[in-house]
N, C-alpha and C. Protein backbone atom coordinates (compact mmCIF):
# COMPACT_ATOMS: atom_id res chain seq x y z
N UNK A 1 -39.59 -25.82 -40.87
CA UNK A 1 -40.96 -26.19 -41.11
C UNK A 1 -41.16 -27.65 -40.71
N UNK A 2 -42.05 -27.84 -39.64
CA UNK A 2 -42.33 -28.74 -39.39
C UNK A 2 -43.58 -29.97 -40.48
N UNK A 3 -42.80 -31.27 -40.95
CA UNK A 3 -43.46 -31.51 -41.94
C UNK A 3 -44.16 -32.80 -40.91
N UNK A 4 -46.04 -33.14 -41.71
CA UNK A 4 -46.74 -33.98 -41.06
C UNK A 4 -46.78 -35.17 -41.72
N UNK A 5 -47.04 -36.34 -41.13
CA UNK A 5 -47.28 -37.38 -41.76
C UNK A 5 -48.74 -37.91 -42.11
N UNK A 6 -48.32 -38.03 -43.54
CA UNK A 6 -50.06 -38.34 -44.01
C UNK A 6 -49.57 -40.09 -44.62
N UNK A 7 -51.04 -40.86 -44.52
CA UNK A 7 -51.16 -41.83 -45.02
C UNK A 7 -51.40 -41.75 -46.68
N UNK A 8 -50.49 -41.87 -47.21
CA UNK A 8 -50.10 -41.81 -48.60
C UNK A 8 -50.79 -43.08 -49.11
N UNK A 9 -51.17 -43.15 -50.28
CA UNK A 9 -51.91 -44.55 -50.91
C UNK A 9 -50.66 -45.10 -51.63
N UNK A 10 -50.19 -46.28 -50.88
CA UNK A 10 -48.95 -46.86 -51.51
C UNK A 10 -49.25 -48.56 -51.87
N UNK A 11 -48.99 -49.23 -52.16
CA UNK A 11 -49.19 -50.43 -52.85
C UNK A 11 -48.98 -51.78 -52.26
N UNK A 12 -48.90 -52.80 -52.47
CA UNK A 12 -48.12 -54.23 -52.14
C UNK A 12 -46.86 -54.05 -53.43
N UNK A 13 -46.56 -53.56 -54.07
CA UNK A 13 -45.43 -53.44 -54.93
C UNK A 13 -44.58 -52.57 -54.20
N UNK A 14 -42.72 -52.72 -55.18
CA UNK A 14 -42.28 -52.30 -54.57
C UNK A 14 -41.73 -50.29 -54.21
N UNK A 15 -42.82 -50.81 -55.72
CA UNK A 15 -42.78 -48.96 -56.54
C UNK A 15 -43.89 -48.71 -56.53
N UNK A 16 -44.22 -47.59 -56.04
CA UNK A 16 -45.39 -46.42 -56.05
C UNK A 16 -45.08 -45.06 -56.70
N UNK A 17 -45.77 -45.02 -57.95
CA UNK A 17 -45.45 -43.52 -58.85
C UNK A 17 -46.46 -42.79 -59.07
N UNK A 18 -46.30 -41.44 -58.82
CA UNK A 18 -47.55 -40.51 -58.85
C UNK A 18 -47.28 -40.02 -59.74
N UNK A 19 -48.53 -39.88 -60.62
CA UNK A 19 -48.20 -39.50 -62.36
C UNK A 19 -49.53 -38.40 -62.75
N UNK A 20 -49.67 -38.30 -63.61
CA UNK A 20 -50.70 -37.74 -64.78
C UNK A 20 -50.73 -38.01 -66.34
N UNK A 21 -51.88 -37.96 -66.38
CA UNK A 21 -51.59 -38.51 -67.81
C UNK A 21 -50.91 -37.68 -69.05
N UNK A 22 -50.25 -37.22 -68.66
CA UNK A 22 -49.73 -36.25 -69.99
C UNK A 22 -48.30 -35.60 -69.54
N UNK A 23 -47.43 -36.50 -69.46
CA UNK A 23 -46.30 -36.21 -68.80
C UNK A 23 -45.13 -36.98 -69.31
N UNK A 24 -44.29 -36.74 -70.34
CA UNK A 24 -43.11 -36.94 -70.81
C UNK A 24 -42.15 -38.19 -69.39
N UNK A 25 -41.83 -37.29 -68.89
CA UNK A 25 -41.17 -38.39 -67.90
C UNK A 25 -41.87 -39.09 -66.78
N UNK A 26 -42.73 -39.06 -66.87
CA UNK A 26 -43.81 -40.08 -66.21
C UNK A 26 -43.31 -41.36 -66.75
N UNK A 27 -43.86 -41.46 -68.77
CA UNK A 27 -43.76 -42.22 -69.41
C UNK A 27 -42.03 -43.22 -69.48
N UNK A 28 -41.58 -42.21 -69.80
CA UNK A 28 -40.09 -42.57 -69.24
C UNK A 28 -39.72 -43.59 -68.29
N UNK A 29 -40.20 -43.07 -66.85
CA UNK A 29 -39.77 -44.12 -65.74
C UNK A 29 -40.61 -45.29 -65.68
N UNK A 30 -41.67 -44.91 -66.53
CA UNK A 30 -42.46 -46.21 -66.85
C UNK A 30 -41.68 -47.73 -67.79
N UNK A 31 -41.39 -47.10 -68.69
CA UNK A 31 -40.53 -47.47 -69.46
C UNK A 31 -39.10 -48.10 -68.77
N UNK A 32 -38.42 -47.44 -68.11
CA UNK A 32 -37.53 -48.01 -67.57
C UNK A 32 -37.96 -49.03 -66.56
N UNK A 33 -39.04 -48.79 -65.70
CA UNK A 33 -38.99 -49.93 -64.89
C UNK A 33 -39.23 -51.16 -65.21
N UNK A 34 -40.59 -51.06 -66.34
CA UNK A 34 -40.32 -52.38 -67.08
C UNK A 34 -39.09 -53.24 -67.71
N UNK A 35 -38.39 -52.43 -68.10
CA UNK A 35 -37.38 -52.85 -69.05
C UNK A 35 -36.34 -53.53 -68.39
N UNK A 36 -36.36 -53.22 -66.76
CA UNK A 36 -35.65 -53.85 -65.71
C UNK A 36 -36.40 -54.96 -64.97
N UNK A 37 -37.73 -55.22 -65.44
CA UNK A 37 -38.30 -55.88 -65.18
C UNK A 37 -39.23 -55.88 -63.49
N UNK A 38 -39.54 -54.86 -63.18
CA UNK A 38 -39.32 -54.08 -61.85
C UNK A 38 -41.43 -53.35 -61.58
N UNK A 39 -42.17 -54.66 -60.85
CA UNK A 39 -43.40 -53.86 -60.99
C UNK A 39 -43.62 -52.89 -60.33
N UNK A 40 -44.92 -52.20 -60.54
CA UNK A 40 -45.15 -50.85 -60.07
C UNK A 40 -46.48 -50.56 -59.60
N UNK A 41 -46.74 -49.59 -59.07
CA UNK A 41 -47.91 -49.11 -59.10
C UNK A 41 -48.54 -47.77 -59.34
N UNK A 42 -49.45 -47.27 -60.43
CA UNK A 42 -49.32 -45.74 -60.21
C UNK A 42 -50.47 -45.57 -59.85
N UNK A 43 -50.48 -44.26 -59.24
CA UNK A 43 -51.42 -43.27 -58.86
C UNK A 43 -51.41 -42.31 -59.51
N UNK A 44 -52.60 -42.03 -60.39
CA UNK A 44 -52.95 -40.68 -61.48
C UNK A 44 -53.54 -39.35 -60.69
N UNK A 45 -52.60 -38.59 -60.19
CA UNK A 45 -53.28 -37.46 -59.50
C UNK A 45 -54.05 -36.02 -60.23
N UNK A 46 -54.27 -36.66 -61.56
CA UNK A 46 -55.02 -35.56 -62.50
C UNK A 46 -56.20 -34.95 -61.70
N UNK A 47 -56.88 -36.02 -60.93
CA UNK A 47 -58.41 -35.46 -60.32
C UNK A 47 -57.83 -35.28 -58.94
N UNK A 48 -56.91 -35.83 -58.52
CA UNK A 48 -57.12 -36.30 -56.59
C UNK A 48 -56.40 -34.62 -56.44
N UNK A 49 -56.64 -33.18 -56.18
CA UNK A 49 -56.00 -32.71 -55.73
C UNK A 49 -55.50 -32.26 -54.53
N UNK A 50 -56.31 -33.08 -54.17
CA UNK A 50 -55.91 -32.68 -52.32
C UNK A 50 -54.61 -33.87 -51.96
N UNK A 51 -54.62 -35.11 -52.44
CA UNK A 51 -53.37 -35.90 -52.80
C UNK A 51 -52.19 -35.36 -53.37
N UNK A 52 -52.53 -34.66 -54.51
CA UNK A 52 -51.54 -33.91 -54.73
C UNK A 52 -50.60 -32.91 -53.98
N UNK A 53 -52.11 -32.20 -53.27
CA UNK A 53 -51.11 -31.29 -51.86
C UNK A 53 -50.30 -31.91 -51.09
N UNK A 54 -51.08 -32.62 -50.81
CA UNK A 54 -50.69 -33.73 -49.57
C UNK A 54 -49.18 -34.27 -49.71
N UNK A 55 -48.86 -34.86 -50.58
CA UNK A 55 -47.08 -35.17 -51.68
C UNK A 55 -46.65 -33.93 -51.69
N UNK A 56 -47.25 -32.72 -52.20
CA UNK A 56 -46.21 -31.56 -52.32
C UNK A 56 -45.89 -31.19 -51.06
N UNK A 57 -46.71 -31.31 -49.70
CA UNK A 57 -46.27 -31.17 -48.50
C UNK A 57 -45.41 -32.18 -47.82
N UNK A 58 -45.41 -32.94 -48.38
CA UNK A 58 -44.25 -34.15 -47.86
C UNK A 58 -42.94 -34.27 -48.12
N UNK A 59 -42.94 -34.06 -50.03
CA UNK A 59 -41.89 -34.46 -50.80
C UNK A 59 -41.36 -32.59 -50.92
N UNK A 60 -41.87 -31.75 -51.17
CA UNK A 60 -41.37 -30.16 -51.39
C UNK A 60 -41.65 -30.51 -52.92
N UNK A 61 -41.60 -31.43 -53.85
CA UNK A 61 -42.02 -31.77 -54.80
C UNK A 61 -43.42 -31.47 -55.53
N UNK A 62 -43.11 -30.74 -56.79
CA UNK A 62 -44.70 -30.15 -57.73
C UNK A 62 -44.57 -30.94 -59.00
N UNK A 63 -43.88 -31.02 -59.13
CA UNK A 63 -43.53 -31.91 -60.59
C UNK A 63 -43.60 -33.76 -60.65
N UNK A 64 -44.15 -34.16 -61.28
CA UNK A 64 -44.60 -35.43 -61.45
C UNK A 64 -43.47 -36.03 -62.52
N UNK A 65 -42.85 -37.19 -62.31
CA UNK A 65 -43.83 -38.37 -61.58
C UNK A 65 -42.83 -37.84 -60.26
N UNK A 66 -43.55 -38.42 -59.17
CA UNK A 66 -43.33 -38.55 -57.92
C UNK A 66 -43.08 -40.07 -57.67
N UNK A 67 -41.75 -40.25 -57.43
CA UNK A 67 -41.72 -42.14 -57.46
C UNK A 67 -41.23 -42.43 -55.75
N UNK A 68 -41.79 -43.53 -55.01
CA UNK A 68 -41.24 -43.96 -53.74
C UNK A 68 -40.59 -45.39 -54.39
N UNK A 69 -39.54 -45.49 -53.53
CA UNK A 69 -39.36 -47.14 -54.06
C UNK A 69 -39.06 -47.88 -52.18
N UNK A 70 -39.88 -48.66 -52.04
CA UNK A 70 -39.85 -49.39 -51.13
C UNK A 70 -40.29 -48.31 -49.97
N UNK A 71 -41.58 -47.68 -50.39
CA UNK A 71 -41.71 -46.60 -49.22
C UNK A 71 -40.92 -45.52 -49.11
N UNK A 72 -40.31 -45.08 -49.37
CA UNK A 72 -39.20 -43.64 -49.68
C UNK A 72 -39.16 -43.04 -51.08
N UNK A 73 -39.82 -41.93 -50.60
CA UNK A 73 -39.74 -41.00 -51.93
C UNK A 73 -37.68 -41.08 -52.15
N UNK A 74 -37.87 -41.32 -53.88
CA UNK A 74 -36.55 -41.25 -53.95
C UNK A 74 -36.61 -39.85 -55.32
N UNK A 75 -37.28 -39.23 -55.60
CA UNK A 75 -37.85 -37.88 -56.75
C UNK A 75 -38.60 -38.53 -58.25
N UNK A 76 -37.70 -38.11 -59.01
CA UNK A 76 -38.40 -38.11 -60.22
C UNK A 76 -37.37 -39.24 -61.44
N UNK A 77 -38.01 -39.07 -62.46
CA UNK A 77 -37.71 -39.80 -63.71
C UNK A 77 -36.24 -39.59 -63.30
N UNK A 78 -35.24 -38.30 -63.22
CA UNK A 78 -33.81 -38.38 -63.56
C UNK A 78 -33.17 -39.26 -61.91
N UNK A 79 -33.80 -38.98 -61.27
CA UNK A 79 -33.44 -39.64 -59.92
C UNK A 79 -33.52 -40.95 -59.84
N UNK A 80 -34.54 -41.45 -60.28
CA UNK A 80 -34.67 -42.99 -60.42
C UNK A 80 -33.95 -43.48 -61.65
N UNK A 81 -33.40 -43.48 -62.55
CA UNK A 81 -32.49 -42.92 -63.56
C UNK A 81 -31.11 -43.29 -62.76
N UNK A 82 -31.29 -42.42 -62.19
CA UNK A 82 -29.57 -42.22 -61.39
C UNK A 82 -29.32 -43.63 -60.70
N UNK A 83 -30.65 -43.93 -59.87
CA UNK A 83 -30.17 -45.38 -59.33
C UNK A 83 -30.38 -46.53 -59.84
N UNK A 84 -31.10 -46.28 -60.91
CA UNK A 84 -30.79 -47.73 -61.73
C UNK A 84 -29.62 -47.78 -62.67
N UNK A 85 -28.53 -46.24 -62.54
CA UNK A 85 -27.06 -46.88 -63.24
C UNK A 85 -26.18 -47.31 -61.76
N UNK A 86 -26.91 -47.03 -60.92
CA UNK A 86 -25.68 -47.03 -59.08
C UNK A 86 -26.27 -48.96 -59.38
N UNK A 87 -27.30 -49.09 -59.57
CA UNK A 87 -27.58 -50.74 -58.81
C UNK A 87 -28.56 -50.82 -58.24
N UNK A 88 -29.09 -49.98 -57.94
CA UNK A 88 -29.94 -49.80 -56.81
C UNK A 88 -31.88 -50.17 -57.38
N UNK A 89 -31.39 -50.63 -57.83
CA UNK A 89 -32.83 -51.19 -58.35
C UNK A 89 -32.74 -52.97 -58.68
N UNK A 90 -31.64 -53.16 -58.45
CA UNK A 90 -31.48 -54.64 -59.09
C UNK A 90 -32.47 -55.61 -58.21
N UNK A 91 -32.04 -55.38 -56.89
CA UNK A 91 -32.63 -56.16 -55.63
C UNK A 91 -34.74 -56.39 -55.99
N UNK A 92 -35.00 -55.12 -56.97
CA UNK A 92 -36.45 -55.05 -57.22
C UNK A 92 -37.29 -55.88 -58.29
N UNK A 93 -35.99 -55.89 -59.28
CA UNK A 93 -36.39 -56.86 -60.57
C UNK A 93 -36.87 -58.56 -60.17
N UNK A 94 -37.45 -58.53 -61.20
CA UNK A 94 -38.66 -59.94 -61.15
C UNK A 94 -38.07 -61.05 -62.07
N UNK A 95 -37.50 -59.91 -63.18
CA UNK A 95 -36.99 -61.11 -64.34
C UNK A 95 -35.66 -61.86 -63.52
């Protein structure tokens, strides 16, 4: 399957997270990024659903949050999780 490139609404930060408001691990990676001191930006795709397609055609991803870090979808709460025990988030922190 040939996948297309869409202009995704991504930020001057170094994190872009696609969320909804009622989402357990949304809140989560929220939580962690602060706590690493690490800003963000979200996008609430409760109303945008054609945005929403648009990510599920990109990422194969239905489940939120949808996180990019530095422009690259890297998945969800347990994924971003995973690389902030590798290191891989240090280079992002502010504190």
């Amino acid at each position: 399957m040939k996948r297309r490139a869409y202009a995704l609404p991504m930020s001057g930060s170094s994190v872009t997270m696609y969320t909804t408001p009622i989402c357990g691990y949304c809140v989560s990676a929220k939580r962690l990024l602060q706590a690493e001191g690490i800003a963000y930006s979200e996008v609430d795709l409760s109303q945008d659903h054609e945005l929403r397609f648009k990510l599920v055609e990109e990422t194969g991803w239905r489940t939120v949050p949808m996180i990019y870090v530095e422009d690259k979808f890297v998945g969800g709460y347990q994924e971003l999780r995973a690389l902030q025990r590798e290191g891989g988030l240090k280079h992002l922190s502010q504190a």
